[in-house]
PDB file of N, CA and C in Angstrom:
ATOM      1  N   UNK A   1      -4.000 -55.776 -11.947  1.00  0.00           N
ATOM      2  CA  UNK A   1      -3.452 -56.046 -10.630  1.00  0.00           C
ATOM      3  C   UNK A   1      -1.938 -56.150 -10.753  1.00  0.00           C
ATOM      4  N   UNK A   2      -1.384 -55.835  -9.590  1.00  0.00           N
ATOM      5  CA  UNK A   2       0.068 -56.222  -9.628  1.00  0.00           C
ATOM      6  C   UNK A   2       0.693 -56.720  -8.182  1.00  0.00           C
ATOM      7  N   UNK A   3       1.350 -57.566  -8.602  1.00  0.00           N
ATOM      8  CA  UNK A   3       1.756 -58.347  -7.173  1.00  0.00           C
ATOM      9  C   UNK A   3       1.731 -59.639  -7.417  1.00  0.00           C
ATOM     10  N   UNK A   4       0.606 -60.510  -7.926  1.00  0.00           N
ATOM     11  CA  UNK A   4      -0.303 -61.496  -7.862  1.00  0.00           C
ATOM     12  C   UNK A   4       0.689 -62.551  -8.620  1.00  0.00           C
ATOM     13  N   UNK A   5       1.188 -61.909  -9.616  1.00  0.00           N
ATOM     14  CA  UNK A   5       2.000 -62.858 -10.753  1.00  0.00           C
ATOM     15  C   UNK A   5       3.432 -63.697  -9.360  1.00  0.00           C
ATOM     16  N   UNK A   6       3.801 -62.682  -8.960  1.00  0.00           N
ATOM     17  CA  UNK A   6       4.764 -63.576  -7.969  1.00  0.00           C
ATOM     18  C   UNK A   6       4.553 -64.555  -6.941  1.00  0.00           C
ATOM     19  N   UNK A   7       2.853 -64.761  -6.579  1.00  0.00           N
ATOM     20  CA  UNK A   7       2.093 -65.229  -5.922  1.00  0.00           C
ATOM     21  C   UNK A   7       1.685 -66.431  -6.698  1.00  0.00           C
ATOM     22  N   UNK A   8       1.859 -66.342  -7.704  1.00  0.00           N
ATOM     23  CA  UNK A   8       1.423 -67.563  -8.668  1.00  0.00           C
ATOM     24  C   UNK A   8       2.868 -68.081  -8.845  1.00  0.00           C
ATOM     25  N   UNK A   9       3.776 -67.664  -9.326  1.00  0.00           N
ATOM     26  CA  UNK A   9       5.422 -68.046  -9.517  1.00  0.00           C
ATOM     27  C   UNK A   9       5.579 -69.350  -8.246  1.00  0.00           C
ATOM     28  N   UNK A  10       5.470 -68.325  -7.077  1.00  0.00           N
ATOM     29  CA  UNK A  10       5.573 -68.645  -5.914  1.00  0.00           C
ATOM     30  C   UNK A  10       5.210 -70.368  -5.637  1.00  0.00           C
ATOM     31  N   UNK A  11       3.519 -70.289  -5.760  1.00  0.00           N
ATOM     32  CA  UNK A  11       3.318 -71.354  -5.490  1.00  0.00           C
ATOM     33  C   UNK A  11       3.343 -72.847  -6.645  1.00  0.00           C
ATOM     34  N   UNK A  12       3.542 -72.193  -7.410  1.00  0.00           N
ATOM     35  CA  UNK A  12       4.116 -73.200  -8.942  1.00  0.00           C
ATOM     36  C   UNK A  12       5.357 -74.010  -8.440  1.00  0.00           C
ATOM     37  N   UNK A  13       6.166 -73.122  -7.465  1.00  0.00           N
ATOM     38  CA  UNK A  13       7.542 -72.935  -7.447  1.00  0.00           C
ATOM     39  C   UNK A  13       7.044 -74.712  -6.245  1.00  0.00           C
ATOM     40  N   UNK A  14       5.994 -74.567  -5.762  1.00  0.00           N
ATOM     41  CA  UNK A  14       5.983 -74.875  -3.994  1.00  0.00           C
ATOM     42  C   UNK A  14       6.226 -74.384  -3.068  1.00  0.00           C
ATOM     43  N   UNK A  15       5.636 -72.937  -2.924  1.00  0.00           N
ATOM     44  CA  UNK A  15       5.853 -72.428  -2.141  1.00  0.00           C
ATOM     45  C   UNK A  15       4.490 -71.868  -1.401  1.00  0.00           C
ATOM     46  N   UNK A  16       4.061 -71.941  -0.677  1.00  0.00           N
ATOM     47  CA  UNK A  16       2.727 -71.535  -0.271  1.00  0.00           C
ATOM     48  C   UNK A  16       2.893 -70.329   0.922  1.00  0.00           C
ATOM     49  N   UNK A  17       2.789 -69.039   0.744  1.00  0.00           N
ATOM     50  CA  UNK A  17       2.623 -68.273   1.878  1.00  0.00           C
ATOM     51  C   UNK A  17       1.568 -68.131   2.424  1.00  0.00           C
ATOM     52  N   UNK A  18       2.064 -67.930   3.701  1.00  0.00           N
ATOM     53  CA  UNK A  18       1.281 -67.420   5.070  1.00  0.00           C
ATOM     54  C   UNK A  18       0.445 -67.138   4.824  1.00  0.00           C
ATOM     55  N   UNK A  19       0.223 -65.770   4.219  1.00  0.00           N
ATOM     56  CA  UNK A  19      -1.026 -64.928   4.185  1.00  0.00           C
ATOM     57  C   UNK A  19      -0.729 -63.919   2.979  1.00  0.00           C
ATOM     58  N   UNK A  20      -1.614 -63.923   1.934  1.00  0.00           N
ATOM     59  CA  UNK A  20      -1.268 -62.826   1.353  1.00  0.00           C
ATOM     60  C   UNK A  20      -2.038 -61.523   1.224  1.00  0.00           C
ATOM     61  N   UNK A  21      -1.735 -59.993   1.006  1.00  0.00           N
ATOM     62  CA  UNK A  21      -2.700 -58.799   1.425  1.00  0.00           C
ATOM     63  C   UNK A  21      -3.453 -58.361  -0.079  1.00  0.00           C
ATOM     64  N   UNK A  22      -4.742 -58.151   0.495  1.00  0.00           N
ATOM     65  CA  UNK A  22      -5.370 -57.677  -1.062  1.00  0.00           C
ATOM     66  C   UNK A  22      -5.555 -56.343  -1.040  1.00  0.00           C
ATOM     67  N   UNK A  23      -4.710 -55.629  -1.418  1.00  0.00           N
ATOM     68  CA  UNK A  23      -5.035 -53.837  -1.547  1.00  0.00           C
ATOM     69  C   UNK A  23      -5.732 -53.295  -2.790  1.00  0.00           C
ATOM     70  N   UNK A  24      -6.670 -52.706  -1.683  1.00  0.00           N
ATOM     71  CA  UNK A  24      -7.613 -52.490  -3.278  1.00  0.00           C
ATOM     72  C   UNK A  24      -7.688 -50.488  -3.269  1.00  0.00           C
ATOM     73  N   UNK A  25      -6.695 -51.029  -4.456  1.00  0.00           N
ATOM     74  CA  UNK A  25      -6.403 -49.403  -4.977  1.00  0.00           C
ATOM     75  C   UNK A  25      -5.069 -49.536  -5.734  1.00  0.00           C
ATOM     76  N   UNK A  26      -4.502 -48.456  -5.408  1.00  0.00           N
ATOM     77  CA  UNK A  26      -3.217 -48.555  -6.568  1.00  0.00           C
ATOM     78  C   UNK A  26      -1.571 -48.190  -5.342  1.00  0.00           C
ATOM     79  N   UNK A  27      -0.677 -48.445  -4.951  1.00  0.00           N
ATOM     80  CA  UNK A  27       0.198 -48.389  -4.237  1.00  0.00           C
ATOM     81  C   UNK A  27       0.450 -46.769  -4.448  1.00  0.00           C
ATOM     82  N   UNK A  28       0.989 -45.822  -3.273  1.00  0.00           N
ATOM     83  CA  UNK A  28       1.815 -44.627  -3.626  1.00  0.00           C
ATOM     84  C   UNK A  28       2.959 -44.636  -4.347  1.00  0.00           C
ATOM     85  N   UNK A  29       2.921 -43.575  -5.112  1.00  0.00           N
ATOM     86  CA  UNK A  29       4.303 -43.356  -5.395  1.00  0.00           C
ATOM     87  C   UNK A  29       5.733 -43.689  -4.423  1.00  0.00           C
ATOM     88  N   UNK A  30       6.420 -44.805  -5.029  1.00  0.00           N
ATOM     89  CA  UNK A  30       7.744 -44.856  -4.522  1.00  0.00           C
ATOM     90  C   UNK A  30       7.284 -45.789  -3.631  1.00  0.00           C
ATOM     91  N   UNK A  31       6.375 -46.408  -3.526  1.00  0.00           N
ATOM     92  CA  UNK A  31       6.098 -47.610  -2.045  1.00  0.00           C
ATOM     93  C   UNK A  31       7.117 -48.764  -2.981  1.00  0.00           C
ATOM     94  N   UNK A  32       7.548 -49.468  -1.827  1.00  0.00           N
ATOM     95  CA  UNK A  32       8.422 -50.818  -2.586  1.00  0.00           C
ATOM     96  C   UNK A  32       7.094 -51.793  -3.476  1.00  0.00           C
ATOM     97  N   UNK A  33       7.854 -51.915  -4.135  1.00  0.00           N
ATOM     98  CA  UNK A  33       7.057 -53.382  -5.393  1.00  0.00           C
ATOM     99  C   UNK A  33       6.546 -54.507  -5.139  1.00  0.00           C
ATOM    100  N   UNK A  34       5.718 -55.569  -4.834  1.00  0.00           N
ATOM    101  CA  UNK A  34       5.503 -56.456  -4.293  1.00  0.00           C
ATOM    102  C   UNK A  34       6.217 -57.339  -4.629  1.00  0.00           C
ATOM    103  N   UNK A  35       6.767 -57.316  -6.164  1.00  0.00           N
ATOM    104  CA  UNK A  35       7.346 -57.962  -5.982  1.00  0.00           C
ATOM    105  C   UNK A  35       8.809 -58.426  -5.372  1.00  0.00           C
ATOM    106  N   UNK A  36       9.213 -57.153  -4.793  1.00  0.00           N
ATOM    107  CA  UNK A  36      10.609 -57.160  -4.359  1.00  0.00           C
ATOM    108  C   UNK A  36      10.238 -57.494  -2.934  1.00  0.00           C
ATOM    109  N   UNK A  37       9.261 -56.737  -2.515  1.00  0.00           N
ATOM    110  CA  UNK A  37       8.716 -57.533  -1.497  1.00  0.00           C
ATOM    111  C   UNK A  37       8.656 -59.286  -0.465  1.00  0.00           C
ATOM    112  N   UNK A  38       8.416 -59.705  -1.956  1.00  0.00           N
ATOM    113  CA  UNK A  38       8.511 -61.472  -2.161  1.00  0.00           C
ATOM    114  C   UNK A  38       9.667 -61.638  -1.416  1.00  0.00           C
ATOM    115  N   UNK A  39      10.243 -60.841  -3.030  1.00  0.00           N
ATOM    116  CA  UNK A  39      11.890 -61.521  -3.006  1.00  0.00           C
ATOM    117  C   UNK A  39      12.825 -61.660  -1.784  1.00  0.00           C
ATOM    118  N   UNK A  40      12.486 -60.668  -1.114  1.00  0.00           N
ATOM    119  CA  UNK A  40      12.658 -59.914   0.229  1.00  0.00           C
ATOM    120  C   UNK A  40      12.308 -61.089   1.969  1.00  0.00           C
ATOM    121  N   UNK A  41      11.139 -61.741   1.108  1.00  0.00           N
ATOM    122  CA  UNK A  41      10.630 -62.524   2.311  1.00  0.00           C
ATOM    123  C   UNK A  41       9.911 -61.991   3.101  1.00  0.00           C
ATOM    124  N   UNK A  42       9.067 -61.182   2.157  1.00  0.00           N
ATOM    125  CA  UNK A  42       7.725 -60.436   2.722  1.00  0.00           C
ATOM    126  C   UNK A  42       6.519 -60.897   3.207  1.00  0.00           C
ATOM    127  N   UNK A  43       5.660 -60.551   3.368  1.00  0.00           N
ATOM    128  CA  UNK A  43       4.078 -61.421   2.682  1.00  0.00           C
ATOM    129  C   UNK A  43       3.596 -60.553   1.769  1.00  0.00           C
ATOM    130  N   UNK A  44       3.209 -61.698   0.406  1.00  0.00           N
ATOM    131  CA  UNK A  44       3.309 -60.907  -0.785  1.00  0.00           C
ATOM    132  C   UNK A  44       2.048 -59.986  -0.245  1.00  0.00           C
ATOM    133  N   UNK A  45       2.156 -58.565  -1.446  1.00  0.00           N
ATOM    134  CA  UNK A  45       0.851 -57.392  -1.177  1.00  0.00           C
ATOM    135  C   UNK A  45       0.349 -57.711  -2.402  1.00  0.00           C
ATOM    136  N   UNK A  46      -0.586 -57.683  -3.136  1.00  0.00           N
ATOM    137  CA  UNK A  46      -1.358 -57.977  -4.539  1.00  0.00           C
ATOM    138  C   UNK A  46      -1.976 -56.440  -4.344  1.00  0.00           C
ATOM    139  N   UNK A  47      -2.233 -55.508  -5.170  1.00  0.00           N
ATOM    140  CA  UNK A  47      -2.710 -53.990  -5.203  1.00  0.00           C
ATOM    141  C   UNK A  47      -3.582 -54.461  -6.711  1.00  0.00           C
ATOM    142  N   UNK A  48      -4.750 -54.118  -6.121  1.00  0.00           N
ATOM    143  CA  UNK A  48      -6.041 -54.364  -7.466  1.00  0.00           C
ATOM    144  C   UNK A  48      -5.794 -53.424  -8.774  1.00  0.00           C
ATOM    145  N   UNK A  49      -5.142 -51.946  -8.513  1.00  0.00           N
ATOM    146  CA  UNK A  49      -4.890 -51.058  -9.245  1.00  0.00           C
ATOM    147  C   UNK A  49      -6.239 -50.727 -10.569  1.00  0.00           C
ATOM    148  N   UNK A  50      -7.260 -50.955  -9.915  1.00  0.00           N
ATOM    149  CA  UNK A  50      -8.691 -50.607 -10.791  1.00  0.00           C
ATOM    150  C   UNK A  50      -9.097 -51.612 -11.527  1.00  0.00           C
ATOM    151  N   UNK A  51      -8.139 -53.124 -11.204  1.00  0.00           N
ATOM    152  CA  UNK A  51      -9.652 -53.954 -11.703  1.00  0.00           C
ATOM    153  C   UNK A  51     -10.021 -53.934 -10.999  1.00  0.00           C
ATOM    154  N   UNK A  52     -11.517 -54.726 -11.815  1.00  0.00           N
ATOM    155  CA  UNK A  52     -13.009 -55.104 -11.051  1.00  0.00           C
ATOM    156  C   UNK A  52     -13.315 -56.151 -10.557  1.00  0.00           C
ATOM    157  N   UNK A  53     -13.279 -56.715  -9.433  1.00  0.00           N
ATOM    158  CA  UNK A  53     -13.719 -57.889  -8.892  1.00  0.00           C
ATOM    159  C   UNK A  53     -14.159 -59.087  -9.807  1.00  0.00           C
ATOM    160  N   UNK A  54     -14.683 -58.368 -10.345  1.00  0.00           N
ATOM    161  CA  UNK A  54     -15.604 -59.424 -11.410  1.00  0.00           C
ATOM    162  C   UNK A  54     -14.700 -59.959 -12.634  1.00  0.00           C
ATOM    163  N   UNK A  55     -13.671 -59.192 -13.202  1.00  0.00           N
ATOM    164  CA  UNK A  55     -12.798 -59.501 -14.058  1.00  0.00           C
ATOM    165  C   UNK A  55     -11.386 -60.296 -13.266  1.00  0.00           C
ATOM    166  N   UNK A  56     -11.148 -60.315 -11.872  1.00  0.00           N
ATOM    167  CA  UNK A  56      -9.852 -60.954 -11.722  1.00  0.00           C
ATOM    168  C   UNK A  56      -9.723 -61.992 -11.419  1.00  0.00           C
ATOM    169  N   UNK A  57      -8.936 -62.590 -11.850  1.00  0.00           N
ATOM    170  CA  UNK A  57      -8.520 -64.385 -11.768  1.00  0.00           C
ATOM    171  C   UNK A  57      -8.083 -64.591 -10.234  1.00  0.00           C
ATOM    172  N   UNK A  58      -8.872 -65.235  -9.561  1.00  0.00           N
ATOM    173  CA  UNK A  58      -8.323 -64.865  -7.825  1.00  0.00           C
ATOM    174  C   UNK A  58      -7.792 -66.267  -7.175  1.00  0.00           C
ATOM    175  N   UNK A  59      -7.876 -67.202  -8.396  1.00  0.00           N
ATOM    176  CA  UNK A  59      -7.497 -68.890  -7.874  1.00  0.00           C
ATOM    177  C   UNK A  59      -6.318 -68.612  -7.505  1.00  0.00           C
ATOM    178  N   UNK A  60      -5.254 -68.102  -7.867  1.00  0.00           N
ATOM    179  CA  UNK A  60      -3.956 -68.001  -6.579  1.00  0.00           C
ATOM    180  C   UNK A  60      -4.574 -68.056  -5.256  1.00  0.00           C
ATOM    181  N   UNK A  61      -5.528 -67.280  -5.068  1.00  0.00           N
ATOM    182  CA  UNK A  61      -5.828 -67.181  -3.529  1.00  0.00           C
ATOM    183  C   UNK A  61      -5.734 -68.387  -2.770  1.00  0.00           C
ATOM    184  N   UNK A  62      -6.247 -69.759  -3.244  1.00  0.00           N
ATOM    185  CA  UNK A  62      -7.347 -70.985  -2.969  1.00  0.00           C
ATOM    186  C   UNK A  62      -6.328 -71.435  -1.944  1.00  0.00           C
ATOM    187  N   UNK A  63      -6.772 -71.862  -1.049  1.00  0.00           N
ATOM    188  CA  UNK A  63      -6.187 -72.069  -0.123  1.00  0.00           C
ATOM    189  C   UNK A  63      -5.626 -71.159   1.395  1.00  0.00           C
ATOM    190  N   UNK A  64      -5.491 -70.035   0.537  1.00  0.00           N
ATOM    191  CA  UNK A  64      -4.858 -68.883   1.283  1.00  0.00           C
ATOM    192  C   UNK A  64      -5.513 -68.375   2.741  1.00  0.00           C
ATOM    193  N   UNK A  65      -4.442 -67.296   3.585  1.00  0.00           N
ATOM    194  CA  UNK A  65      -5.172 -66.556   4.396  1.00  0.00           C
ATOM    195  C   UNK A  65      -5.344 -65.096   3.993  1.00  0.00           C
ATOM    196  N   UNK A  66      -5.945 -64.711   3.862  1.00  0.00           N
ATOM    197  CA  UNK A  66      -6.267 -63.396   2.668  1.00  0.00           C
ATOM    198  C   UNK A  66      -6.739 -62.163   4.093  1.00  0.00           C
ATOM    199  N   UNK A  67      -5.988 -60.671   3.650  1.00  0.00           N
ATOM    200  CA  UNK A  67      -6.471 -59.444   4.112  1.00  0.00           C
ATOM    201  C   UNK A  67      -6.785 -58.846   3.574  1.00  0.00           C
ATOM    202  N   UNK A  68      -7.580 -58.210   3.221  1.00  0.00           N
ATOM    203  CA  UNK A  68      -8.437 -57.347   2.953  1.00  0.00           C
ATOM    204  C   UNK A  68      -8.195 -55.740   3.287  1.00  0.00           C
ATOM    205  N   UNK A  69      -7.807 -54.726   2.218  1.00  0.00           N
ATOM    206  CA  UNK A  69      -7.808 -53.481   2.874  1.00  0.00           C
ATOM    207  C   UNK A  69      -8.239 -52.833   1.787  1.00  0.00           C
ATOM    208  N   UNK A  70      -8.863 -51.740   2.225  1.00  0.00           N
ATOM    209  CA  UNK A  70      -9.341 -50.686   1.305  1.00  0.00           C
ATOM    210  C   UNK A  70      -8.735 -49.366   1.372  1.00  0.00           C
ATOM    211  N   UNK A  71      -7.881 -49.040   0.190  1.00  0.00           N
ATOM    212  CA  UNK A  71      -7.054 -48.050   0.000  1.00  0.00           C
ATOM    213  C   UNK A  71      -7.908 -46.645  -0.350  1.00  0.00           C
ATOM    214  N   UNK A  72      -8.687 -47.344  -1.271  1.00  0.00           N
ATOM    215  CA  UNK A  72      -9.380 -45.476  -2.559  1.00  0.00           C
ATOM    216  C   UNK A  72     -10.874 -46.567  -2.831  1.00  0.00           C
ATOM    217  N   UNK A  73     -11.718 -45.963  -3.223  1.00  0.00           N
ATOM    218  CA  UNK A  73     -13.250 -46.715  -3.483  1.00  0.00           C
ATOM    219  C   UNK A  73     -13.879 -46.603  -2.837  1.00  0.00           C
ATOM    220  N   UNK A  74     -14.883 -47.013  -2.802  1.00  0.00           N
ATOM    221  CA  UNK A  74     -16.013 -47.214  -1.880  1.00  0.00           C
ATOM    222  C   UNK A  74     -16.583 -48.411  -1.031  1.00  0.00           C
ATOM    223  N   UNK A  75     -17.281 -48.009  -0.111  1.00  0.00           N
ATOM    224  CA  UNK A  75     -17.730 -48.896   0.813  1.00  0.00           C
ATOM    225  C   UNK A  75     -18.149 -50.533  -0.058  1.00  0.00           C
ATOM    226  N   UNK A  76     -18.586 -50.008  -1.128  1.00  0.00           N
ATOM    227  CA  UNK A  76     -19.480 -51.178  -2.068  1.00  0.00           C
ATOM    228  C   UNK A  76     -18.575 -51.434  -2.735  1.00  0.00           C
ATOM    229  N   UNK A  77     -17.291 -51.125  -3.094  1.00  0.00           N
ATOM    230  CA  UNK A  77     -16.138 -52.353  -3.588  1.00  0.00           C
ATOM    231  C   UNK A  77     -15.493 -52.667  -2.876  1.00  0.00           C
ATOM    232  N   UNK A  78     -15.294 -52.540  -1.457  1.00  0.00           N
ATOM    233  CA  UNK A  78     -14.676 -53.385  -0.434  1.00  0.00           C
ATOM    234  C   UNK A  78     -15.661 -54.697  -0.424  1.00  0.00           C
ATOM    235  N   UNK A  79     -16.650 -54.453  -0.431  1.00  0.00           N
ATOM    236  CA  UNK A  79     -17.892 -55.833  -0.496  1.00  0.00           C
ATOM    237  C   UNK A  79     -17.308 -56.334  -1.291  1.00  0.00           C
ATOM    238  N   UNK A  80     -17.436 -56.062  -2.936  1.00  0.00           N
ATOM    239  CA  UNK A  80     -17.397 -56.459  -3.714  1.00  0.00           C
ATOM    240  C   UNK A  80     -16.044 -57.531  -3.836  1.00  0.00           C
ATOM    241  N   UNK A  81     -15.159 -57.100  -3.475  1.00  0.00           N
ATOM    242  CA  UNK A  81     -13.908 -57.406  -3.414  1.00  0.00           C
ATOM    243  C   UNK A  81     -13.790 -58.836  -2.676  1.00  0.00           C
ATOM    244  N   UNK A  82     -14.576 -58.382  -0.954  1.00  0.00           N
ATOM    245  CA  UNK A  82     -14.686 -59.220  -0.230  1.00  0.00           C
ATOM    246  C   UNK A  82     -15.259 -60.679  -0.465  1.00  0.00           C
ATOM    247  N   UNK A  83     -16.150 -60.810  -1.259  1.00  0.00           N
ATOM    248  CA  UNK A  83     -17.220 -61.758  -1.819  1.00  0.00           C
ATOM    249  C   UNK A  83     -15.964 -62.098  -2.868  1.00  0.00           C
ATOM    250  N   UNK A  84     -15.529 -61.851  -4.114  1.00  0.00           N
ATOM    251  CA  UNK A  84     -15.075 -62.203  -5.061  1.00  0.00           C
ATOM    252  C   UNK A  84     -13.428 -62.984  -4.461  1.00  0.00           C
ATOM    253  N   UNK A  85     -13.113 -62.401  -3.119  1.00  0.00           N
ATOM    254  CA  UNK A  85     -11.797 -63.913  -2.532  1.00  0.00           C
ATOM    255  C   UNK A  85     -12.891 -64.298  -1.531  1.00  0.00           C
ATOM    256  N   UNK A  86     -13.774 -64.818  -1.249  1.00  0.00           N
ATOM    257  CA  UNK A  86     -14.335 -65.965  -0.402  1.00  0.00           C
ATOM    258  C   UNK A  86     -14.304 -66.634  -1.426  1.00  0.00           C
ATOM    259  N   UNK A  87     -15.061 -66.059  -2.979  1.00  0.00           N
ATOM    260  CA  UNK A  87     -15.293 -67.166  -4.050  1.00  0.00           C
ATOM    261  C   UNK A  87     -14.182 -67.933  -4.532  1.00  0.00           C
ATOM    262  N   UNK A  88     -13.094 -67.365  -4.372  1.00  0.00           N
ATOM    263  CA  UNK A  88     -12.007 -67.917  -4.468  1.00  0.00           C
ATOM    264  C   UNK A  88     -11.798 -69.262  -3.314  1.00  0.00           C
ATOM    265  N   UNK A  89     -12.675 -69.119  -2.938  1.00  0.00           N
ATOM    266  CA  UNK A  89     -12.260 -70.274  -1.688  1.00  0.00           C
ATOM    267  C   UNK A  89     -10.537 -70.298  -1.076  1.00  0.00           C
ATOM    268  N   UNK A  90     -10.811 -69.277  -0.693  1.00  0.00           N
ATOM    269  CA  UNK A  90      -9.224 -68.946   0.622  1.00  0.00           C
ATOM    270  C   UNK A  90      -9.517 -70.209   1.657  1.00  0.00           C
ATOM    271  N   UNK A  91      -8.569 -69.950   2.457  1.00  0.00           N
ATOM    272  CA  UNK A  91      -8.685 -70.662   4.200  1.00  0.00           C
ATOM    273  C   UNK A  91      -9.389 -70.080   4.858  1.00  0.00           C
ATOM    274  N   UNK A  92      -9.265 -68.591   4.553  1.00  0.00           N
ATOM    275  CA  UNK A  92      -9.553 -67.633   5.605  1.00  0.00           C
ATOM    276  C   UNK A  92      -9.665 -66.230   4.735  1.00  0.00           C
ATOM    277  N   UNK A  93     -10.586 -64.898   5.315  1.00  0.00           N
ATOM    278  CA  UNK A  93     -10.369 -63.845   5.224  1.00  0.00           C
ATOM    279  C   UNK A  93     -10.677 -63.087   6.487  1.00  0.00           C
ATOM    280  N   UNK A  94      -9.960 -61.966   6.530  1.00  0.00           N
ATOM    281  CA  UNK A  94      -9.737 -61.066   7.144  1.00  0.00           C
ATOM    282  C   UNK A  94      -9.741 -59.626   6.537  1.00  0.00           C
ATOM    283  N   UNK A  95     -10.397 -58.557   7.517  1.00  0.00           N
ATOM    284  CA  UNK A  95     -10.468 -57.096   6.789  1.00  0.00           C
ATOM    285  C   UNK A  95     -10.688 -56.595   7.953  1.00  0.00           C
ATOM    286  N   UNK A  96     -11.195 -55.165   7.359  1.00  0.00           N
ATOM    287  CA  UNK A  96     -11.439 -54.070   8.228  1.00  0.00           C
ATOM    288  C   UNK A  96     -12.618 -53.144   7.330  1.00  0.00           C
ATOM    289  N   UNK A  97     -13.644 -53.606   7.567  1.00  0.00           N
ATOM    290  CA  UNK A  97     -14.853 -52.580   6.944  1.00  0.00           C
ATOM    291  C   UNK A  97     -14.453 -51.357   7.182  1.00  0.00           C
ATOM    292  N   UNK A  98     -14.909 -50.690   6.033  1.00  0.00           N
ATOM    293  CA  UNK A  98     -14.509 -49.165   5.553  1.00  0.00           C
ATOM    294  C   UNK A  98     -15.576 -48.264   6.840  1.00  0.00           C
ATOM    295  N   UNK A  99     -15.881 -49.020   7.494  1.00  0.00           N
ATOM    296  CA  UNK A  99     -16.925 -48.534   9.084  1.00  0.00           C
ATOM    297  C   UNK A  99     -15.222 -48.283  10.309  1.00  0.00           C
ATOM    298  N   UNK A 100     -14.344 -49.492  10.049  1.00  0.00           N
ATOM    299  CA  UNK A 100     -13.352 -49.609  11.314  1.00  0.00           C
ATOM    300  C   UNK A 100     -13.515 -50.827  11.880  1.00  0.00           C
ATOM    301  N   UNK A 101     -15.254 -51.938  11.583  1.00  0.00           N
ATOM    302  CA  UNK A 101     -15.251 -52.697  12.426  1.00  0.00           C
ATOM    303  C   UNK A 101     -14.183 -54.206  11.090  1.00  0.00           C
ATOM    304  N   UNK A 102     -13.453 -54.760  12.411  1.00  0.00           N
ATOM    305  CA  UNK A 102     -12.613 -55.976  12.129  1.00  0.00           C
ATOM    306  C   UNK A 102     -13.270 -56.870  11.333  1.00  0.00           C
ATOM    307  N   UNK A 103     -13.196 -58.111  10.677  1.00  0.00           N
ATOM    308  CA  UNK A 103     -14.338 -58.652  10.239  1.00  0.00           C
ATOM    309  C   UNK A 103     -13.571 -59.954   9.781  1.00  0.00           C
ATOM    310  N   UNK A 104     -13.683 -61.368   9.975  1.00  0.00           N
ATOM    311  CA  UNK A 104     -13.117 -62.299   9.780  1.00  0.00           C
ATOM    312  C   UNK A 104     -14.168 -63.410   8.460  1.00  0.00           C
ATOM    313  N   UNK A 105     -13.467 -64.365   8.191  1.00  0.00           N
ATOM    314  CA  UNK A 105     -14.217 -65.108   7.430  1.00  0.00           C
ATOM    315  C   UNK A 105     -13.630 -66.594   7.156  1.00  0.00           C
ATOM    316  N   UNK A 106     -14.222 -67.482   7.504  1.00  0.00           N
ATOM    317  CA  UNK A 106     -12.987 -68.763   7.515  1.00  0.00           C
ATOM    318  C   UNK A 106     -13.736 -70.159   6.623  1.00  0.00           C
ATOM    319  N   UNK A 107     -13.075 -70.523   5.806  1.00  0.00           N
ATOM    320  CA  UNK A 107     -13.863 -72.005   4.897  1.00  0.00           C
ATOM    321  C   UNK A 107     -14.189 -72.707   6.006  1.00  0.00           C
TER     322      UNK A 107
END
């Protein structure tokens, strides 16, 4: 993953954002960095870049309001994805099933 480390900095620091985005896939060529993003006074983007749900450390999330988007994959790792930040116990999630329909989720 990449993004996530400034998301952890972040809240070490005391800093707790808004909402942060979970892109699951790998960013285009030349898209800005998340982490400059931050720096910027963004809302951080975290890009999964081909881990597996099952392998990522997602406790940054805890607390969070989390989005959900599906870049490249399949219908069944947007699930996958989805389930693995509820387990994280966010505040909240939010997405968009790889169908179009909206889809919310709140502790």
């Amino acid at each position: 993953m990449i993004g996530h480390q400034s998301v952890i900095d972040a809240r070490r620091a005391g800093y707790r954002p808004s909402a942060v985005f979970l892109e699951i896939g790998t960013p285009r060529m030349g898209a800005p960095s998340p982490e400059r993003d931050m720096r910027d006074g963004l809302l951080p983007a975290v890009w999964t870049m081909g881990e597996t749900p099952a392998a990522a450390d997602l406790r940054f999330l805890l607390g969070l309001r989390v989005h959900v988007t599906l870049h490249e994959g399949s219908s069944e790792m947007f699930w996958l994805w989805w389930d693995a930040v509820k387990n994280a116990k966010p505040a909240a999630v939010y997405g968009v099933e790889p169908d179009g329909k909206v889809i919310t989720w709140q502790a």
